[in-house]
N, C-alpha and C. Protein backbone atom coordinates (compact mmCIF):
# COMPACT_ATOMS: atom_id res chain seq x y z
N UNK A 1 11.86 -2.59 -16.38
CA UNK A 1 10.52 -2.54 -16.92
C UNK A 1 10.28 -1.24 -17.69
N UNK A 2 10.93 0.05 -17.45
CA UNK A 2 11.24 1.12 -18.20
C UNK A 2 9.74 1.73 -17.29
N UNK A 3 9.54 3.48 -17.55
CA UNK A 3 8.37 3.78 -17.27
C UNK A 3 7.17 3.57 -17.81
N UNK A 4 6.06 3.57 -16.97
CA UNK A 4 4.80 3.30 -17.13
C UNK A 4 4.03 4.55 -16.82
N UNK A 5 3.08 4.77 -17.41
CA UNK A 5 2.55 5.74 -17.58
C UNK A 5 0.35 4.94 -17.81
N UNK A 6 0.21 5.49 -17.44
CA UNK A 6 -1.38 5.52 -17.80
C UNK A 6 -2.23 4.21 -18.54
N UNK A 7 -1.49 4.70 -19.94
CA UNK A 7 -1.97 4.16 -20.57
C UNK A 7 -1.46 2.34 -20.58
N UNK A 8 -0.09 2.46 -20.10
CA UNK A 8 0.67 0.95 -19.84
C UNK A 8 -0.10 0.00 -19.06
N UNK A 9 -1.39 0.54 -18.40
CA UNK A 9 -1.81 -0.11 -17.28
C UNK A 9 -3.29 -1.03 -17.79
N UNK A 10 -3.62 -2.25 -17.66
CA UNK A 10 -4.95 -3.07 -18.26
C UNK A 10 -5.46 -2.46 -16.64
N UNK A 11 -6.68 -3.58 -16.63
CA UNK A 11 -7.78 -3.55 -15.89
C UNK A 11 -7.34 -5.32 -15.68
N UNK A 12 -7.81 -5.66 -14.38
CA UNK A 12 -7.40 -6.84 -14.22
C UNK A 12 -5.73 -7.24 -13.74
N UNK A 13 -4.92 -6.36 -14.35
CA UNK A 13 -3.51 -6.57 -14.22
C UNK A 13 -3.19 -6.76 -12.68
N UNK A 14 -2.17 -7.60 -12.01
CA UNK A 14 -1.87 -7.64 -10.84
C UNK A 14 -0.22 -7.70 -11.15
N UNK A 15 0.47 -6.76 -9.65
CA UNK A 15 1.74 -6.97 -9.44
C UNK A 15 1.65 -7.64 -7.61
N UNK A 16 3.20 -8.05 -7.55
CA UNK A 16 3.65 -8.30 -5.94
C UNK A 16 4.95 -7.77 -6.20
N UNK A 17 5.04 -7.27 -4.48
CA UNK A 17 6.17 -5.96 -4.90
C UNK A 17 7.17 -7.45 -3.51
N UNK A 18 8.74 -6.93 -3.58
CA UNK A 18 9.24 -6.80 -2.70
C UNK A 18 8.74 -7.34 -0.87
N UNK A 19 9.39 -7.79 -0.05
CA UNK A 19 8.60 -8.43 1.05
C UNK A 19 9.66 -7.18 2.19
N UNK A 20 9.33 -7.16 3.04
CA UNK A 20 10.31 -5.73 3.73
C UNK A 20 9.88 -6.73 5.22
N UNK A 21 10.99 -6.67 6.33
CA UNK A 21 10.67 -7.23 7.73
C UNK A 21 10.59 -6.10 8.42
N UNK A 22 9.81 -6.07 9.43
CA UNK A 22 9.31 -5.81 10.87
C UNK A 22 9.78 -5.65 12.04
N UNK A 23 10.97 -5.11 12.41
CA UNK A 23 11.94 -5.84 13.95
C UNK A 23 11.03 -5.07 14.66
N UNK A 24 10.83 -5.46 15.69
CA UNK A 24 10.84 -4.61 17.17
C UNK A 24 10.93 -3.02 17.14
N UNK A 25 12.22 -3.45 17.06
CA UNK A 25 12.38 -1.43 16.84
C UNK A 25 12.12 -0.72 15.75
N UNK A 26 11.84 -1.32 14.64
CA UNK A 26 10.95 -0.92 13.74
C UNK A 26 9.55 -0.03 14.16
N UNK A 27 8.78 -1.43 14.68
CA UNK A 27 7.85 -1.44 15.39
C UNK A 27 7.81 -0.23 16.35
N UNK A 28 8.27 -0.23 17.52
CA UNK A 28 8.21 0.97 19.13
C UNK A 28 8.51 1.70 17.90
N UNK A 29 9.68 1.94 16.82
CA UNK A 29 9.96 3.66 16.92
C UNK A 29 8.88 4.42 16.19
N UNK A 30 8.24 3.75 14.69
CA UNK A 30 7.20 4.64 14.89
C UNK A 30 5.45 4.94 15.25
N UNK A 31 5.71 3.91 16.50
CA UNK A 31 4.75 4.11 17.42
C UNK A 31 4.60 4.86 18.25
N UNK A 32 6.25 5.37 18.69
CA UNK A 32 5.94 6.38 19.93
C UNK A 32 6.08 7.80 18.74
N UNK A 33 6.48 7.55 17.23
CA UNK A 33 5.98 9.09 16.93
C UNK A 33 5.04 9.19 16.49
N UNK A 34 4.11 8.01 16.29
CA UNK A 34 2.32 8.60 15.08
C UNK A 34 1.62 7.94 15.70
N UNK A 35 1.43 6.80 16.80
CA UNK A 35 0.45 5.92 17.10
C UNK A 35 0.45 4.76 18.57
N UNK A 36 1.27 6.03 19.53
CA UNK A 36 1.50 5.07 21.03
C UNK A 36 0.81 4.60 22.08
N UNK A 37 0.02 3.59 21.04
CA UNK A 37 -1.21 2.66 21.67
C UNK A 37 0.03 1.90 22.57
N UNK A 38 -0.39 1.66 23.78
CA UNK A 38 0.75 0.62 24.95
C UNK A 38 1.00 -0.72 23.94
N UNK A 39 -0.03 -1.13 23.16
CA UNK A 39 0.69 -2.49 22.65
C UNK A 39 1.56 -2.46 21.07
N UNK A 40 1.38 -0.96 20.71
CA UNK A 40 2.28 -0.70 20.28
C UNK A 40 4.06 -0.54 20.24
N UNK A 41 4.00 -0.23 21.95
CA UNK A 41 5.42 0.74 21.97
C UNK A 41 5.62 0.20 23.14
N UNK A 42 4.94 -0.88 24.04
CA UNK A 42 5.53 -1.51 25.16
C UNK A 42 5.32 -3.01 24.95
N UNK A 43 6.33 -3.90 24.88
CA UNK A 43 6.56 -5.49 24.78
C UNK A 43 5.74 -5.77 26.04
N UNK A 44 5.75 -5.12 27.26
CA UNK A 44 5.30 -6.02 28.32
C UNK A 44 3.25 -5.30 28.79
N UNK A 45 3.17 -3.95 27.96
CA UNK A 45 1.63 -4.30 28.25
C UNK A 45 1.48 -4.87 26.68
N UNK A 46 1.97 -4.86 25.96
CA UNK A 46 1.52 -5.69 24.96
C UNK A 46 0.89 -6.87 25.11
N UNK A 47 2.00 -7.43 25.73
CA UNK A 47 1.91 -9.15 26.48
C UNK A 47 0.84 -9.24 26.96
N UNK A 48 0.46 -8.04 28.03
CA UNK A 48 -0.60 -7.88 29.14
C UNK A 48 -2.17 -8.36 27.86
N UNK A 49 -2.27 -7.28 26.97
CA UNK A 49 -3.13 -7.17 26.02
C UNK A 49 -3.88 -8.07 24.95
N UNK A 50 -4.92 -7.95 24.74
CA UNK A 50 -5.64 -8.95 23.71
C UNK A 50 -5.08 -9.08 22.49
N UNK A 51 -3.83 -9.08 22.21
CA UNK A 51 -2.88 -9.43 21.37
C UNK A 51 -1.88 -10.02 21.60
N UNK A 52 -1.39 -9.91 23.37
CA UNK A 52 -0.79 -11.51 23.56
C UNK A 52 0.45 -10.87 23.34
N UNK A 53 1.04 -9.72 22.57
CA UNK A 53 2.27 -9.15 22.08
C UNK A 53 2.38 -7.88 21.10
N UNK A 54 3.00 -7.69 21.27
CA UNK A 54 3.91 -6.33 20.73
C UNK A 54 3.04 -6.37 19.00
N UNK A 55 2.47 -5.56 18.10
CA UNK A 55 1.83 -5.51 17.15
C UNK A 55 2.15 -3.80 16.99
N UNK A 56 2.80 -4.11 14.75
CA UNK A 56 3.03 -3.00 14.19
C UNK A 56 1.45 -2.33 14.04
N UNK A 57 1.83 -1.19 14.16
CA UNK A 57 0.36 0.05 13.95
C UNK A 57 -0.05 -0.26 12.54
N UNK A 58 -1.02 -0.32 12.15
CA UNK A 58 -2.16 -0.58 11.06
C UNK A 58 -1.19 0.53 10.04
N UNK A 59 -1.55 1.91 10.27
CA UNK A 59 -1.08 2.92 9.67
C UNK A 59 0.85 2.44 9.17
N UNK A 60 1.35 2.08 9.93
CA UNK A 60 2.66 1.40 9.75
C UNK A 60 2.65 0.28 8.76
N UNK A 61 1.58 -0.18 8.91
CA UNK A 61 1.28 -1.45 8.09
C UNK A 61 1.02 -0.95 6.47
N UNK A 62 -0.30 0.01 6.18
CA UNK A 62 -0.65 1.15 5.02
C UNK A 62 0.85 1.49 4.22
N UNK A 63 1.80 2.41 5.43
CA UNK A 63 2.85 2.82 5.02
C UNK A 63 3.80 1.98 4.00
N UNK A 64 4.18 0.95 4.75
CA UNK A 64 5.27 -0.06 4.49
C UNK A 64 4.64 -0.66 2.94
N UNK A 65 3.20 -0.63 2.96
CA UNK A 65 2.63 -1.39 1.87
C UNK A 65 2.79 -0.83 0.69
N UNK A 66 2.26 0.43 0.32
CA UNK A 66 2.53 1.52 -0.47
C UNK A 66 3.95 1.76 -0.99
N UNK A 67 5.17 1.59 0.31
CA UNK A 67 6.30 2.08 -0.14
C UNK A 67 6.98 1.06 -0.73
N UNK A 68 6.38 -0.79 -0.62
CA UNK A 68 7.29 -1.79 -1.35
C UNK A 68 6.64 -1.40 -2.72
N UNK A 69 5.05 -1.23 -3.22
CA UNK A 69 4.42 -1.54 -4.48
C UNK A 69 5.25 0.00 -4.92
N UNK A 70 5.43 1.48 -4.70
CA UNK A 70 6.15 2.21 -4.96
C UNK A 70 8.04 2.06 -5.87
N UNK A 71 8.24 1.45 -4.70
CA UNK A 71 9.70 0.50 -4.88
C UNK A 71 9.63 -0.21 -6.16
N UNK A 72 8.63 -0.64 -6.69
CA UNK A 72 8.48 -2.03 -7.69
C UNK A 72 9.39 -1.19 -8.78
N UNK A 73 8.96 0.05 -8.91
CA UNK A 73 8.89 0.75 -9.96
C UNK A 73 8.07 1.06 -11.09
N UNK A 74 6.80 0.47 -10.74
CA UNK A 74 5.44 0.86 -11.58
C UNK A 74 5.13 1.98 -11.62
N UNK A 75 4.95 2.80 -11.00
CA UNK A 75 3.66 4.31 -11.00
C UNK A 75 5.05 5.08 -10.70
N UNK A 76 6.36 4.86 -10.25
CA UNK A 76 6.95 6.03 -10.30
C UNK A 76 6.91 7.36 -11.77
N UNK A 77 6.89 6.48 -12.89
CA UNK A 77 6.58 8.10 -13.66
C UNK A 77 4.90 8.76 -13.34
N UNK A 78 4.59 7.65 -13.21
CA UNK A 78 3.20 8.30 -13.56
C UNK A 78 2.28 8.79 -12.24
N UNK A 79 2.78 8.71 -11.52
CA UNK A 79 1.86 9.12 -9.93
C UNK A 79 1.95 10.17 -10.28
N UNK A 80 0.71 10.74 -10.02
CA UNK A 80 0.54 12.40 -9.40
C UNK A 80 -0.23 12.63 -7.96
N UNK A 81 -0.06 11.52 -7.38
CA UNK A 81 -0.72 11.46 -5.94
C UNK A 81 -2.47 11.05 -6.03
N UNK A 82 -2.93 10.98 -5.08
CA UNK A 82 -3.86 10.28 -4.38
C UNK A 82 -5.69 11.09 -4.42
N UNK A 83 -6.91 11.16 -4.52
CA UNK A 83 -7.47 11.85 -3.60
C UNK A 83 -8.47 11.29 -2.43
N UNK A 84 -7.63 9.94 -2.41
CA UNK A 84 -8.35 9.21 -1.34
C UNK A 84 -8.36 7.10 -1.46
N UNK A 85 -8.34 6.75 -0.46
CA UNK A 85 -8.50 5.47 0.21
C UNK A 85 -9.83 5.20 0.67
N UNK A 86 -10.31 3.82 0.15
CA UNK A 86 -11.60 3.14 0.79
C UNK A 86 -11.21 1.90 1.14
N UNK A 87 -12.22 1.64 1.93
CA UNK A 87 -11.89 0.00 2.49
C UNK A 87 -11.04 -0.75 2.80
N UNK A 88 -10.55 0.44 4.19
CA UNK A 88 -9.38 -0.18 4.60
C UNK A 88 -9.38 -1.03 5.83
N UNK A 89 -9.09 -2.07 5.62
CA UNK A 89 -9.33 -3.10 7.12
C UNK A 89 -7.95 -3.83 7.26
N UNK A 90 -7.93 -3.99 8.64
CA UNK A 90 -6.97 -4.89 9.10
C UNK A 90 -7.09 -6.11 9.46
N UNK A 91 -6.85 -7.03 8.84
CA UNK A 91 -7.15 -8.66 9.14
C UNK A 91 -6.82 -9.05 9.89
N UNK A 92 -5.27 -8.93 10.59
CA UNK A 92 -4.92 -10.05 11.36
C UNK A 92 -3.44 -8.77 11.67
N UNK A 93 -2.88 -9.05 13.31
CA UNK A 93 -1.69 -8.11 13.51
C UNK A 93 -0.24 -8.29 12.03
N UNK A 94 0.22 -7.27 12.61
CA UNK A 94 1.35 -8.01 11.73
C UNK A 94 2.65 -6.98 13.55
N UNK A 95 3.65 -8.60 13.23
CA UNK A 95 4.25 -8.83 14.87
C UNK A 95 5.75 -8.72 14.31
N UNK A 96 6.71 -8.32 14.74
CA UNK A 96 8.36 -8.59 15.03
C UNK A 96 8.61 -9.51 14.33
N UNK A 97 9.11 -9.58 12.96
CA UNK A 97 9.57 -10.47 12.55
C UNK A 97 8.54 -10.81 11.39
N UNK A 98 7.54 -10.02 11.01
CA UNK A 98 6.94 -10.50 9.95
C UNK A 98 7.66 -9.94 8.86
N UNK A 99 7.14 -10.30 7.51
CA UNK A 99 8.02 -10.04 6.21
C UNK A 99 6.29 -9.82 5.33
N UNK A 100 6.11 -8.59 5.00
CA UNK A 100 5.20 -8.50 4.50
C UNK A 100 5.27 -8.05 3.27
N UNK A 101 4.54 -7.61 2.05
CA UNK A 101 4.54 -7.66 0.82
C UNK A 101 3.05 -7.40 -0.23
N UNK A 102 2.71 -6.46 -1.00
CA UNK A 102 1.50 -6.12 -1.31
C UNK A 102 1.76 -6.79 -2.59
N UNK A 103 0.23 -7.11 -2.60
CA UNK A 103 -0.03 -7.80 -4.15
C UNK A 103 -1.39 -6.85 -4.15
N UNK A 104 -0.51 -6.23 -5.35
CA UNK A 104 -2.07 -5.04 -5.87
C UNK A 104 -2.56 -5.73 -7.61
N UNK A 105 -3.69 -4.84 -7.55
CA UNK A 105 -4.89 -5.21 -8.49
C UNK A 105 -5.51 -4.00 -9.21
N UNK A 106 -4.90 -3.99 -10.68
CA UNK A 106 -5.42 -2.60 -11.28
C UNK A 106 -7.24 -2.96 -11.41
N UNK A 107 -7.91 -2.18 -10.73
CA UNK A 107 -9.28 -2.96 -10.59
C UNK A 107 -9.90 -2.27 -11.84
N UNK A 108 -9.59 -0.48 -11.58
CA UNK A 108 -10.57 0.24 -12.90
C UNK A 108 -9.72 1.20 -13.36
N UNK A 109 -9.69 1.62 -14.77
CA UNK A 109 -8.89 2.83 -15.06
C UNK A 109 -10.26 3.84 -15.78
N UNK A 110 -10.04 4.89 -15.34
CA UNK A 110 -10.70 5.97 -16.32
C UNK A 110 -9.80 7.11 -16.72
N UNK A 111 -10.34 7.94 -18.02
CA UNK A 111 -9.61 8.88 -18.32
C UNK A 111 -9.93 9.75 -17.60
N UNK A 112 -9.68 10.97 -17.39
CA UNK A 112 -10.28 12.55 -16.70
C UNK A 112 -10.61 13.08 -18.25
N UNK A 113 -12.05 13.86 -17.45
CA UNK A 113 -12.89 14.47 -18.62
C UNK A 113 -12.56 15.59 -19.21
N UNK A 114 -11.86 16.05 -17.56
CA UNK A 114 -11.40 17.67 -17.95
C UNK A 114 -10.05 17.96 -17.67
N UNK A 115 -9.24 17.09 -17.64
CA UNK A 115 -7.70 16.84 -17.69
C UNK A 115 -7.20 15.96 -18.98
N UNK A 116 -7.07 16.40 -19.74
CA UNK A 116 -6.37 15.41 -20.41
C UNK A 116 -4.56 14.62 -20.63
N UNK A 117 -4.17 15.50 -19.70
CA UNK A 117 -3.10 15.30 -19.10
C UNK A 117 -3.00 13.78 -18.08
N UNK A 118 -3.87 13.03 -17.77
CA UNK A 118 -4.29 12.35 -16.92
C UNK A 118 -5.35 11.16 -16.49
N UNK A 119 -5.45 10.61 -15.95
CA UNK A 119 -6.20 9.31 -15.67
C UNK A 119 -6.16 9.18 -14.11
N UNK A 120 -7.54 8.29 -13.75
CA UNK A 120 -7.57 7.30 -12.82
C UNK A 120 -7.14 5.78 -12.45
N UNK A 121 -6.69 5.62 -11.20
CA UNK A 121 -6.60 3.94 -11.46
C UNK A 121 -7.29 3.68 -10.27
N UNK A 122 -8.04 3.27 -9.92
CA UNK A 122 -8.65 2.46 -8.73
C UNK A 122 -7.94 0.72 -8.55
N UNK A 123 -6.89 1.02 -7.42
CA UNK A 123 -5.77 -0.35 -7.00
C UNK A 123 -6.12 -1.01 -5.93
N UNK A 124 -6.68 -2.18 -5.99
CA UNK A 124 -7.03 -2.85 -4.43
C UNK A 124 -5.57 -3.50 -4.06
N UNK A 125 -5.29 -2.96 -2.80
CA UNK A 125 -3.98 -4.31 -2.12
C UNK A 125 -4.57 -4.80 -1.29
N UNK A 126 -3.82 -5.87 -1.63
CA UNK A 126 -3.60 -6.67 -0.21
C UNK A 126 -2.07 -7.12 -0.22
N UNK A 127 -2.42 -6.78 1.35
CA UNK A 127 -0.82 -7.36 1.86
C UNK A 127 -0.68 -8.04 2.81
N UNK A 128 0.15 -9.18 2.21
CA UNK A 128 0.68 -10.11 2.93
C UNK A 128 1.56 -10.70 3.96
N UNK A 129 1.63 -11.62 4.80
CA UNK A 129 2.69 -12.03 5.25
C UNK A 129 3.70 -12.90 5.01
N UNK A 130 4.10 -13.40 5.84
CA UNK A 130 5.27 -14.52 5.54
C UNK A 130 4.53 -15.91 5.04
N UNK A 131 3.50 -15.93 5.84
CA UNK A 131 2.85 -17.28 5.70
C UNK A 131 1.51 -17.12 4.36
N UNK A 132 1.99 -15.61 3.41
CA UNK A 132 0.48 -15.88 2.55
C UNK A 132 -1.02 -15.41 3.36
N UNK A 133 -0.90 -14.74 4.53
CA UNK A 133 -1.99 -14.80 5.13
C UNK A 133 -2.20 -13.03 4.95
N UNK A 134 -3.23 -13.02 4.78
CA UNK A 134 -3.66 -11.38 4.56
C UNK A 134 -3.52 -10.90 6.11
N UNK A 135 -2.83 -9.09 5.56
CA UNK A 135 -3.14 -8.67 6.94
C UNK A 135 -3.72 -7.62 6.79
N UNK A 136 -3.85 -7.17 5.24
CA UNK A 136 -4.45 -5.44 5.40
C UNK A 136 -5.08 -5.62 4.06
N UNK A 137 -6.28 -5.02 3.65
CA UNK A 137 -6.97 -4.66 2.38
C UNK A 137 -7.13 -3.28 2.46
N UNK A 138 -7.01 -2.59 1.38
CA UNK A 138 -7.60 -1.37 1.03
C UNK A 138 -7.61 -0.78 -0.48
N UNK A 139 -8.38 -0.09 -0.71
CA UNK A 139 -8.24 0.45 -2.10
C UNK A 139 -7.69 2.05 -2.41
N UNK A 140 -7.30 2.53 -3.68
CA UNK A 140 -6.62 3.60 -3.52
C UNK A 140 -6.87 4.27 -4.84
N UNK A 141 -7.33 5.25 -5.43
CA UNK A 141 -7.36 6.11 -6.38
C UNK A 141 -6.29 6.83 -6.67
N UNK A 142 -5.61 6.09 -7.49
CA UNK A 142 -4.21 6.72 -8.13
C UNK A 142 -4.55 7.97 -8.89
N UNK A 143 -3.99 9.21 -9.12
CA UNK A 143 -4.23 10.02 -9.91
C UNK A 143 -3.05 9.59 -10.74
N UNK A 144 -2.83 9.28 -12.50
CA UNK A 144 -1.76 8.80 -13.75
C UNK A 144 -1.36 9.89 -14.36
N UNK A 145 -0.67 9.90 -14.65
CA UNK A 145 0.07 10.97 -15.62
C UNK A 145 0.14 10.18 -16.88
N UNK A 146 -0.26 10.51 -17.85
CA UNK A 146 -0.29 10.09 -19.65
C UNK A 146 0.98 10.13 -20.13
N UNK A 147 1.10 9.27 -20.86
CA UNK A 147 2.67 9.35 -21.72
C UNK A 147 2.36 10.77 -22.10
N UNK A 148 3.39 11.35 -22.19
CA UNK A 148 3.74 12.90 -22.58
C UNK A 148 3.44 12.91 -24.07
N UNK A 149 3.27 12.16 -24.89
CA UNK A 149 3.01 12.35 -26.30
C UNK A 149 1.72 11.47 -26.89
N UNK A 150 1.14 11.09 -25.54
CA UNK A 150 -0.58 10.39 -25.67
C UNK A 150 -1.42 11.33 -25.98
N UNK A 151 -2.44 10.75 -26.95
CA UNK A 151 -3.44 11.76 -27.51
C UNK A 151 -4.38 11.91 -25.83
N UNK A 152 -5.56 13.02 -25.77
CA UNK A 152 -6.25 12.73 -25.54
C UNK A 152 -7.36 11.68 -25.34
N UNK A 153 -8.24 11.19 -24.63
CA UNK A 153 -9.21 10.38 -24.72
C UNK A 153 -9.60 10.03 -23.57
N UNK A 154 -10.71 8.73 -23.52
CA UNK A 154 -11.13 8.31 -22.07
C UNK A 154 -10.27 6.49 -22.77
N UNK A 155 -10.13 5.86 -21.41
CA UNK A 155 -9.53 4.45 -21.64
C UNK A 155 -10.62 3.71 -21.86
């Protein structure tokens, strides 16, 4: 697809990245280092729990999502990082053996007023499972980097 940069990006545009699985030990290992809720990091109070079973951490879920639409190879030239996430919810667990996968949504682009080096993208994902069923929404303010030989302007 070659790099993308800023200006490569509509309003409206949607990608789906890559689907990545879930094992078990996926799951426990990084639960017992960022998030060792028991139905995280133990199969049997899991079981015990109002989830019936073993469920990847939300934040695990965020992670994995980010790093397939990353992977695509879209925003690698042009990321300059983040200054924040809204509306982030979790729909439904995601369990051992799921295969999940973000389908993002360039929702808004703006230029920076006082950067001209740069742009906004406001990206809603959602990510999916095996079965098409949402498990996570959130939105994300990309900070863009401009083609290196783009004039100034707002988009």
């Amino acid at each position: 697809m070659g790099e993308r940069y800023f200006e490569d990006f509509t309003e409206g545009e949607r990608f789906v990245s890559a689907s990545a699985t879930l094992s078990e030990a996926l799951i426990t290992e990084f639960a017992r280092d960022y998030d060792p809720q028991p139905f995280h990091v133990d199969p049997q109070a899991a079981q015990e729990s109002h989830f019936g079973g073993l469920i990847a951490s939300g934040f695990q879920t965020m992670a994995l999502a980010f790093r397939l639409f990353y992977q695509a190879d879209l925003i690698t030239a042009c990321s300059m990082g983040s200054p924040g996430m809204d509306k982030v919810r979790w729909h439904r667990p995601v369990r051992p053996g799921d295969a999940i996968r973000s389908e993002v949504e360039v929702r808004e682009l703006r230029g920076s007023d006082s950067k001209p080096d740069r742009g906004y993208g406001t990206l809603a994902y959602s990510v999916l499972n095996q079965d098409d069923e949402i498990v996570m929404t959130f939105t994300c303010t990309l900070i863009m980097r401009r083609r290196p030989d783009a004039q100034s302007g707002a988009a």
